[in-house]
Every structure is written in structure tokens, then in C-alpha cells.
N, C-alpha and C. Protein backbone atom coordinates (compact mmCIF):
# COMPACT_ATOMS: atom_id res chain seq x y z
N UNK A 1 0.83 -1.17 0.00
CA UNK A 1 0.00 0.00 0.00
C UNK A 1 0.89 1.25 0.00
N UNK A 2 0.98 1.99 -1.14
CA UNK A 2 1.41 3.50 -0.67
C UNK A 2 1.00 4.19 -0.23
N UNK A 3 2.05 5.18 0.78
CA UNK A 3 1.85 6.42 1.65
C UNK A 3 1.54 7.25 0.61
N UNK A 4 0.34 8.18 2.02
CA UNK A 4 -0.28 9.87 0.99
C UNK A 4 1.06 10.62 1.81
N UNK A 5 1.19 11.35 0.24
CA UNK A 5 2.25 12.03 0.80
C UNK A 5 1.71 13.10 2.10
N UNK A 6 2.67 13.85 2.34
CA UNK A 6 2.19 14.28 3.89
C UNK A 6 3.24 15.79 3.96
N UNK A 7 2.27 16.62 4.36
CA UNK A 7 3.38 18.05 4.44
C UNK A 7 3.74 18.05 6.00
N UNK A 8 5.22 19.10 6.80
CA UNK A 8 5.38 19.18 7.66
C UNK A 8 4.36 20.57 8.24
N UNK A 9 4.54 21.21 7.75
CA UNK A 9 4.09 22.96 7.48
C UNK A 9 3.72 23.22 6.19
N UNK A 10 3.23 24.40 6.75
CA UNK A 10 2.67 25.89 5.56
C UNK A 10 3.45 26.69 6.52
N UNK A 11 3.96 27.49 5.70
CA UNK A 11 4.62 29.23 6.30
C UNK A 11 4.48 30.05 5.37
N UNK A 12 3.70 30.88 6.30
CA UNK A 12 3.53 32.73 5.07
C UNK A 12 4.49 33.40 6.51
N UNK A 13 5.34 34.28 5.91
CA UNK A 13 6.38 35.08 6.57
C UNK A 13 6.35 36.26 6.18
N UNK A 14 6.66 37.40 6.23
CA UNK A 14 6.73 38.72 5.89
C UNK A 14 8.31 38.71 5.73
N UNK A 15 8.57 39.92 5.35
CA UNK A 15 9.72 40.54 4.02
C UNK A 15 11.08 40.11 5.77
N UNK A 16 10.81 39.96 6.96
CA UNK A 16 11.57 40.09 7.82
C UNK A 16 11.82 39.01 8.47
N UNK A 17 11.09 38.11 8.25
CA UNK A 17 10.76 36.45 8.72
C UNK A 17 9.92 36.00 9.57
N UNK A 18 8.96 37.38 10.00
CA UNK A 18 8.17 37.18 11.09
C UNK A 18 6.98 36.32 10.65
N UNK A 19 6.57 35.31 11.22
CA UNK A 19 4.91 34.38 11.10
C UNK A 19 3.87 35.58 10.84
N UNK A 20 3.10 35.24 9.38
CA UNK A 20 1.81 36.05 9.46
C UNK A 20 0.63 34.91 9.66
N UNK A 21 0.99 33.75 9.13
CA UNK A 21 0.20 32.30 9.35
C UNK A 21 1.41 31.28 8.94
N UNK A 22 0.87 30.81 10.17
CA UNK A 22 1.65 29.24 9.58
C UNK A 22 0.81 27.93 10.35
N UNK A 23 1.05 26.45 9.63
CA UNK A 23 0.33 25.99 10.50
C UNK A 23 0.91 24.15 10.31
N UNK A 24 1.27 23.49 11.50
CA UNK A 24 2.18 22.33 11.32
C UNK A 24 1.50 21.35 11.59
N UNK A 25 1.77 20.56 10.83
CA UNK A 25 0.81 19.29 10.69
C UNK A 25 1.72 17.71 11.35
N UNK A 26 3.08 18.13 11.67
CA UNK A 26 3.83 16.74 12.78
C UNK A 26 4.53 17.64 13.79
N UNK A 27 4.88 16.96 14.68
CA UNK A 27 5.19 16.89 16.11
C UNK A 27 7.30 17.55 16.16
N UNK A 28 7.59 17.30 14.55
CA UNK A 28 8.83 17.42 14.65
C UNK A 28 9.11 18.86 15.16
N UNK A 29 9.07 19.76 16.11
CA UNK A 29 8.92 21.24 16.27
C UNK A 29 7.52 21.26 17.40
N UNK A 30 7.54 20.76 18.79
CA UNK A 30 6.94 20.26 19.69
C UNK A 30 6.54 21.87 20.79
N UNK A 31 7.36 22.94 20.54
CA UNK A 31 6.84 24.18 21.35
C UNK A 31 6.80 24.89 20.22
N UNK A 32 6.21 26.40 20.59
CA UNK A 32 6.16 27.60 19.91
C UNK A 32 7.77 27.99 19.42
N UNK A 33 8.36 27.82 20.45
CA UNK A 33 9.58 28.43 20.57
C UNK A 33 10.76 27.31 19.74
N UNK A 34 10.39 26.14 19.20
CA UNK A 34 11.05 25.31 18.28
C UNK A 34 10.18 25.80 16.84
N UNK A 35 9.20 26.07 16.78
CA UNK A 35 8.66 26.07 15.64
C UNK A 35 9.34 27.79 14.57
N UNK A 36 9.20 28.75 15.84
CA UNK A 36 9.85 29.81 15.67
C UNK A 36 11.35 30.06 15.22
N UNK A 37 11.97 29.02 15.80
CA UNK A 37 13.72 28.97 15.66
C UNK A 37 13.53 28.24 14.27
N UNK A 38 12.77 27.25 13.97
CA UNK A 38 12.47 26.93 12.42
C UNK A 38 12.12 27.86 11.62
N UNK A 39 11.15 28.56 11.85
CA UNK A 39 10.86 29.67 10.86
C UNK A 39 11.79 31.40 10.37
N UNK A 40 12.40 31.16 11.88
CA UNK A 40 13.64 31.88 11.56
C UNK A 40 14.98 31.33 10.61
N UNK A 41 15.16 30.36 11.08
CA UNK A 41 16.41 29.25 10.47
C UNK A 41 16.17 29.65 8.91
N UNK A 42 14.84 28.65 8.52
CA UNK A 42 14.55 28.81 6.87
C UNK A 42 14.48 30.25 6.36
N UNK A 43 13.72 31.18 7.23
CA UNK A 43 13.68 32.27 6.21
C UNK A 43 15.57 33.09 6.18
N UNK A 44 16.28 32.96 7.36
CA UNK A 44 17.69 33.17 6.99
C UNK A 44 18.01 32.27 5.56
N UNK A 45 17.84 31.01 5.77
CA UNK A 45 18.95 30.36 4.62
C UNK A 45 18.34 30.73 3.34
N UNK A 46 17.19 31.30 3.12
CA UNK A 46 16.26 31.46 1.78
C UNK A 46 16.33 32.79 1.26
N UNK A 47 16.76 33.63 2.42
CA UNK A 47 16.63 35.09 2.09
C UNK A 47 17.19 35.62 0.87
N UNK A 48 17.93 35.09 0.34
CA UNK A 48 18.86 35.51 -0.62
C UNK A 48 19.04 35.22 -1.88
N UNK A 49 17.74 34.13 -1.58
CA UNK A 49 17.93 33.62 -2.89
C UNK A 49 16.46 34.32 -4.11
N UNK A 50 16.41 33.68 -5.55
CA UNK A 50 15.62 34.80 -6.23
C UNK A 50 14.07 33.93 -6.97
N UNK A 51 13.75 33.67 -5.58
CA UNK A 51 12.23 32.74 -5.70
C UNK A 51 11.13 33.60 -6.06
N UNK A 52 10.87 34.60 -6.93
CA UNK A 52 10.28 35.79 -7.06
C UNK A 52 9.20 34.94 -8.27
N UNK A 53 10.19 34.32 -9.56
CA UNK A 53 9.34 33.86 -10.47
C UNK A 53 8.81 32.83 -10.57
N UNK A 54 9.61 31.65 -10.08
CA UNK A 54 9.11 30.31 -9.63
C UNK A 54 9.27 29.83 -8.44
N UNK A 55 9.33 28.82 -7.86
CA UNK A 55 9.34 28.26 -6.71
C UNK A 55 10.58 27.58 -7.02
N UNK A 56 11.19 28.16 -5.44
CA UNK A 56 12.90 27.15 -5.50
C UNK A 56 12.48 26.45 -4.78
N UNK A 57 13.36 25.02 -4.61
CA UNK A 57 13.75 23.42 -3.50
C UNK A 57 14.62 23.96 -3.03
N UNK A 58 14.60 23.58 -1.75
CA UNK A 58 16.11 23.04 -0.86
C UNK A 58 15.89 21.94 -0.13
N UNK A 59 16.88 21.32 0.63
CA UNK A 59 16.75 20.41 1.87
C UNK A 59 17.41 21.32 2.87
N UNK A 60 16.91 21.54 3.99
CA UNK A 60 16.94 21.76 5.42
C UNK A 60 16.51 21.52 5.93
N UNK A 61 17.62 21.09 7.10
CA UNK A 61 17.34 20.07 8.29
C UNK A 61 16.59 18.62 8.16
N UNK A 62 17.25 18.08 7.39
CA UNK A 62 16.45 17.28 6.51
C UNK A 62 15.03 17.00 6.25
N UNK A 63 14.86 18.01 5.92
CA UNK A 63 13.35 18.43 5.17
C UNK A 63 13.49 18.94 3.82
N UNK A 64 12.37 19.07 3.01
CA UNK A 64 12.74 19.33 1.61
C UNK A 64 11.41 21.13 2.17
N UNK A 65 12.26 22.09 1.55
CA UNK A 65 11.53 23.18 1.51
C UNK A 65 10.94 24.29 0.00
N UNK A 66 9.71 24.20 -0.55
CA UNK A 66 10.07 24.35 -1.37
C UNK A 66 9.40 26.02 -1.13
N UNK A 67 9.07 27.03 -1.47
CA UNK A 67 9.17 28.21 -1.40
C UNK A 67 9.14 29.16 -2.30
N UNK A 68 8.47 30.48 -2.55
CA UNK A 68 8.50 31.31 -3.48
C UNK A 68 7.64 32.64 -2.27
N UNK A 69 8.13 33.62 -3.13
CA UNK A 69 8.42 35.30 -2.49
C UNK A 69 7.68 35.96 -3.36
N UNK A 70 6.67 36.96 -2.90
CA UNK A 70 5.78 37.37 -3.77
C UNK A 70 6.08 39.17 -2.74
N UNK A 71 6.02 40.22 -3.47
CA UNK A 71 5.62 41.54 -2.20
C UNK A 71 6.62 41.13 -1.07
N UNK A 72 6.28 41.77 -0.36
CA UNK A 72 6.92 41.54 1.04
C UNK A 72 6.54 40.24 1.83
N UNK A 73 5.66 39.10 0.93
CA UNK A 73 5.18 38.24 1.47
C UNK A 73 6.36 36.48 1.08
N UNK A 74 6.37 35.66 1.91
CA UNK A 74 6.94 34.69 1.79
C UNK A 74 6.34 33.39 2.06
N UNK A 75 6.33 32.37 0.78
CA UNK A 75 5.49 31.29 1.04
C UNK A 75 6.52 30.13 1.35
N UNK A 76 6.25 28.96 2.23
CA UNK A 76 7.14 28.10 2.11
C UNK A 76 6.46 26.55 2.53
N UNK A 77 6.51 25.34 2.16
CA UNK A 77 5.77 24.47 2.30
C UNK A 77 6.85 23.34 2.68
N UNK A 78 7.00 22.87 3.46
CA UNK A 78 8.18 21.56 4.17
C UNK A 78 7.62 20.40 3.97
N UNK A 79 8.25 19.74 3.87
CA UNK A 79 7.87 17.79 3.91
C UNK A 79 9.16 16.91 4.16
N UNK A 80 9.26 15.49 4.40
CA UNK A 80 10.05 14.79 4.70
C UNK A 80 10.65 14.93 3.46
N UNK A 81 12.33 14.42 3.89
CA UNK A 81 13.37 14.31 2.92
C UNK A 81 12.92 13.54 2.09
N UNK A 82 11.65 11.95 2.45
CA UNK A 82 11.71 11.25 1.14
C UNK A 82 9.79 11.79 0.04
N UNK A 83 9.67 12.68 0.25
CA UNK A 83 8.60 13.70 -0.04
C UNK A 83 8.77 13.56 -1.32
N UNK A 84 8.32 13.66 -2.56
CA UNK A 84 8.45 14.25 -3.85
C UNK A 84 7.90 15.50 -3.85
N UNK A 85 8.81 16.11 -4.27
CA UNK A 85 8.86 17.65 -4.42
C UNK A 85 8.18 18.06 -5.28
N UNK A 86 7.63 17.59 -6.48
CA UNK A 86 6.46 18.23 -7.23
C UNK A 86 5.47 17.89 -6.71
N UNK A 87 5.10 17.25 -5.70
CA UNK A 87 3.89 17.39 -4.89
C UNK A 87 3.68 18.36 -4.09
N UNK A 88 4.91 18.57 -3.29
CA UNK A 88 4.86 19.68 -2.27
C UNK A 88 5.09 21.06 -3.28
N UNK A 89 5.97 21.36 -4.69
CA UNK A 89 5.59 22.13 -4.79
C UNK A 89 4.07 22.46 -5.53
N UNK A 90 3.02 21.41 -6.02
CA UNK A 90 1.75 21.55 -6.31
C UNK A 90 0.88 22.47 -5.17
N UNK A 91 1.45 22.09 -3.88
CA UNK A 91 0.33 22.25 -2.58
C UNK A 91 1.05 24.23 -1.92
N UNK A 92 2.11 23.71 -2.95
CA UNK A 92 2.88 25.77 -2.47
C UNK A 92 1.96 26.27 -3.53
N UNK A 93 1.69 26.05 -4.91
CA UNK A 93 1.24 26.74 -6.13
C UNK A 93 0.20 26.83 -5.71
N UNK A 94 -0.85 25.79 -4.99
CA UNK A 94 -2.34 25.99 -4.33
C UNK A 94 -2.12 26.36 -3.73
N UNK A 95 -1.29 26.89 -2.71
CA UNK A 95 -2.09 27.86 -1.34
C UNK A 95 -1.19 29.18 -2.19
N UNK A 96 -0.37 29.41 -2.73
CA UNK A 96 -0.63 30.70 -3.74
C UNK A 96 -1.24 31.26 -4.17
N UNK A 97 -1.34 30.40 -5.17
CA UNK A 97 -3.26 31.21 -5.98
C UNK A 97 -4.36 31.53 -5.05
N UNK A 98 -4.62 30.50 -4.20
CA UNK A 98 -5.39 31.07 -3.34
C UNK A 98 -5.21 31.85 -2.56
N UNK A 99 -4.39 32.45 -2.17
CA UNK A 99 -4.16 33.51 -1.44
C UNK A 99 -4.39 34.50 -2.20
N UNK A 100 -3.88 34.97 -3.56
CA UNK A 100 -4.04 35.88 -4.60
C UNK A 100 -5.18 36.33 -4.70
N UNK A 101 -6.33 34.87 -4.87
CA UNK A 101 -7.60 34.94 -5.15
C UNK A 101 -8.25 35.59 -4.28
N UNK A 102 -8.29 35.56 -3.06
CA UNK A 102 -8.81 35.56 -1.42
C UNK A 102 -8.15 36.87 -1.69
N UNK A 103 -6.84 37.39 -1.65
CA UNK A 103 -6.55 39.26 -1.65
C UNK A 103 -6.71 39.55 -2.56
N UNK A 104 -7.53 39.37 -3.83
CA UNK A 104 -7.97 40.08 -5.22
C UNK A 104 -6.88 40.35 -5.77
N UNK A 105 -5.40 39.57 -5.76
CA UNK A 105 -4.51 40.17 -6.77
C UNK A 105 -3.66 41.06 -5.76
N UNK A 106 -3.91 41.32 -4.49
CA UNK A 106 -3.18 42.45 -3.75
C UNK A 106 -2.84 41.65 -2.64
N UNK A 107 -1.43 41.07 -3.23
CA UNK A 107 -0.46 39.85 -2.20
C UNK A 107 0.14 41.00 -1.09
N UNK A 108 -0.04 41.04 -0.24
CA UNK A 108 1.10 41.95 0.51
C UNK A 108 0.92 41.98 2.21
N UNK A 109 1.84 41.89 3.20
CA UNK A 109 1.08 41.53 4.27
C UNK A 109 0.16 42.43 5.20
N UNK A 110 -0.09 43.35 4.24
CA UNK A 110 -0.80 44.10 5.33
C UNK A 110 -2.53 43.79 5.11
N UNK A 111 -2.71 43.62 4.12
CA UNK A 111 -3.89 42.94 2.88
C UNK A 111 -4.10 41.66 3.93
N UNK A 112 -2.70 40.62 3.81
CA UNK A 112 -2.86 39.66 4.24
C UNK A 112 -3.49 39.20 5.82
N UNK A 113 -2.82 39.90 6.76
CA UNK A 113 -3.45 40.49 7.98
C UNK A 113 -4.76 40.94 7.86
N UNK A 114 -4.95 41.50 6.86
CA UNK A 114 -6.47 42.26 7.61
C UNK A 114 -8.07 40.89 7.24
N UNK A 115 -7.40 39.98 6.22
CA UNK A 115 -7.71 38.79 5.65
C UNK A 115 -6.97 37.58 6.16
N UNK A 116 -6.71 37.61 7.62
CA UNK A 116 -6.36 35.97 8.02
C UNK A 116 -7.12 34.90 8.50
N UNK A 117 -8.20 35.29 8.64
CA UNK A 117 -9.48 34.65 9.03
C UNK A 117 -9.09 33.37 7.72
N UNK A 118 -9.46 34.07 6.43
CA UNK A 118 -9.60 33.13 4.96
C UNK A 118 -8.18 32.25 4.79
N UNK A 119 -7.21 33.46 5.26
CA UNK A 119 -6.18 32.32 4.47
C UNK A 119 -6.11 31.25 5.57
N UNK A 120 -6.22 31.34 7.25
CA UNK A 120 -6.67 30.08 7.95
C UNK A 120 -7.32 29.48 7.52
N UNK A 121 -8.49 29.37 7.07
CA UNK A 121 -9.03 28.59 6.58
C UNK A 121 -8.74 27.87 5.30
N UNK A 122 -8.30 28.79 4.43
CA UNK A 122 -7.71 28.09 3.23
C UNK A 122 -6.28 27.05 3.22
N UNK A 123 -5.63 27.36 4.46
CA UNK A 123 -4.60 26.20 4.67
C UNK A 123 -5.83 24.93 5.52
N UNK A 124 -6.57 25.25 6.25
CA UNK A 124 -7.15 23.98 6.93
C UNK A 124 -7.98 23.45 5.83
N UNK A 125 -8.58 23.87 4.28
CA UNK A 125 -8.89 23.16 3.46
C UNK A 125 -7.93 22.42 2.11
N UNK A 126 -6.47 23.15 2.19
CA UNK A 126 -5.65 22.61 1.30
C UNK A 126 -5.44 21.54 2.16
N UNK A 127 -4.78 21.36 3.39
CA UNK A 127 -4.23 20.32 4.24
C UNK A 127 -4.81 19.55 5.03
N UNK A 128 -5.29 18.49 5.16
CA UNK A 128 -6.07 17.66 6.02
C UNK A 128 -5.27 17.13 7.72
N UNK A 129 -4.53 17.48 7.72
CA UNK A 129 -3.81 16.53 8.61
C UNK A 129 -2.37 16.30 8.59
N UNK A 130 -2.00 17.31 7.74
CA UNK A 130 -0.71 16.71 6.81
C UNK A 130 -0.78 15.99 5.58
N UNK A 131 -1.81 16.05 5.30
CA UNK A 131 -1.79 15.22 3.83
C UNK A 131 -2.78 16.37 2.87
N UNK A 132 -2.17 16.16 1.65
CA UNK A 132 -2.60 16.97 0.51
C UNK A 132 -4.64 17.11 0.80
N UNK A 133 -5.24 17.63 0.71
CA UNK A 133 -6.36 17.18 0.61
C UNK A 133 -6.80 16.64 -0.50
N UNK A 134 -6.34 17.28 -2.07
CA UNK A 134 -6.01 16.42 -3.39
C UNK A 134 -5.84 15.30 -2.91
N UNK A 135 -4.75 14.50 -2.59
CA UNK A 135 -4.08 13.59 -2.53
C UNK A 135 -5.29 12.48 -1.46
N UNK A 136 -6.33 13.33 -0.17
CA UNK A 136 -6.82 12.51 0.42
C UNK A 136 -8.03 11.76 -0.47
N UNK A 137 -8.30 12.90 -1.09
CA UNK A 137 -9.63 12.61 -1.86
C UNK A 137 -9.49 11.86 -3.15
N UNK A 138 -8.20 11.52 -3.49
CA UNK A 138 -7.98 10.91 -4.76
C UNK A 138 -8.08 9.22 -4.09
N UNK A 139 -7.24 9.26 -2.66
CA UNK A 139 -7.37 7.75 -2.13
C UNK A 139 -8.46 7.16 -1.87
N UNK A 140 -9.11 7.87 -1.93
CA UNK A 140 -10.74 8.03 -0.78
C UNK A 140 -12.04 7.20 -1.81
């Protein structure tokens, strides 16, 4: 029987690395204050790089991160090292657009803030549990 694949996180970050939503779906990152030193960690090692037009990969901490930078806003989606990465980046491209959709085209975090009600909700309908919700409903 194959495994549904399974995300660790969603992270939306601002232009500085601060959490505007994020939301973790395993145990690996067990306080606030581990989850935070993660979200700091990645947005240092990513900062620099030029995820503006597509979505870059990395592995950190052996996690696969895949990620793209829109405005002052920062998306980033984690999964296990043995993850396929065009899945996880499918589930970054969906909670993209939808975010776009949900701020009418006006990505930016202040937009995003005044609209976090939706994008909560729109990560608790992309993600079931850690697993794609695509991915649940295709097994299902």
C-alpha cells in the first residue's frame, strides 16, 4: 500500500521572517519556541535567494523546503526528505493562488493580515492533517 504524501508545514512570513500564518501538521517542532527557531532558520537560509518567479527546492534540516516570495510576502511548504517535491511544490502553487484569489490580486502583508481569518481557513482546506487534501480525496 502506498503512503499519501504528507506536508510538515505551511509558512507565510513577511519581508523580515516574522509568522503572518503558519500551521504544522507533525510533532517534529513540539513548542512555539522550536517552531519559531524553524521559521527563523529557513527564512535566513532562503533570504537571498531569487524565488520571485518560480518556486525554489532546498533540503533543510532534513526536510525538503520548497518556497517562493511574492511583495513583502513569503510562502514556504516543508515535507520529509523522502517527499516528492512536485507534490509539495503543487500544494505551495495551491495555497498561492489562493491567497491571490482571497486578496484580489493584492499579495502583501498588510492585505494579508487584515484577511487571516480566509487564508486560515484556506490552509485547513488545502491540508487535512498533513496530507494533501487532493491527494486525500484521490485515495478516498
Amino acid at each position: 500500500m502506498e503512503s499519501c504524501p504528507s506536508i510538515k508545514n505551511i509558512l507565510l512570513l513577511d519581508s523580515e521572517g516574522k509568522r503572518v500564518a503558519a500551521k504544522y501538521y507533525s510533532g517534529d517542532w513540539p513548542t512555539n519556541s522550536a517552531k519559531e527557531a524553524f521559521e527563523k532558520a529557513v527564512f535566513t537560509k532562503t533570504q537571498k535567494t531569487n524565488a520571485r518567479t518560480e518556486a525554489e527546492i532546498g533540503m533543510f534540516e532534513n526536510n525538503i523546503v520548497v518556497y517562493k516570495f511574492v511583495q513583502d510576502l513569503h510562502f514556504f511548504v516543508t515535507g520529509g526528505e523522502d517527499e516528492n517535491e512536485l507534490i509539495l511544490a503543487t500544494v505551495l502553487q495551491g495555497f498561492f493562488d489562493a491567497v491571490g484569489l482571497l486578496l484580489r490580486g493584492n499579495v502583501e502583508k498588510k492585505e494579508a493580515l487584515e484577511n487571516l481569518d480566509l487564508i486560515l481557513l484556506c490552509l485547513d482546506e488545502i491540508v487535512d492533517g498533513g496530507s494533501s487534501s487532493k491527494s486525500s480525496k484521490i485515495g478516498a
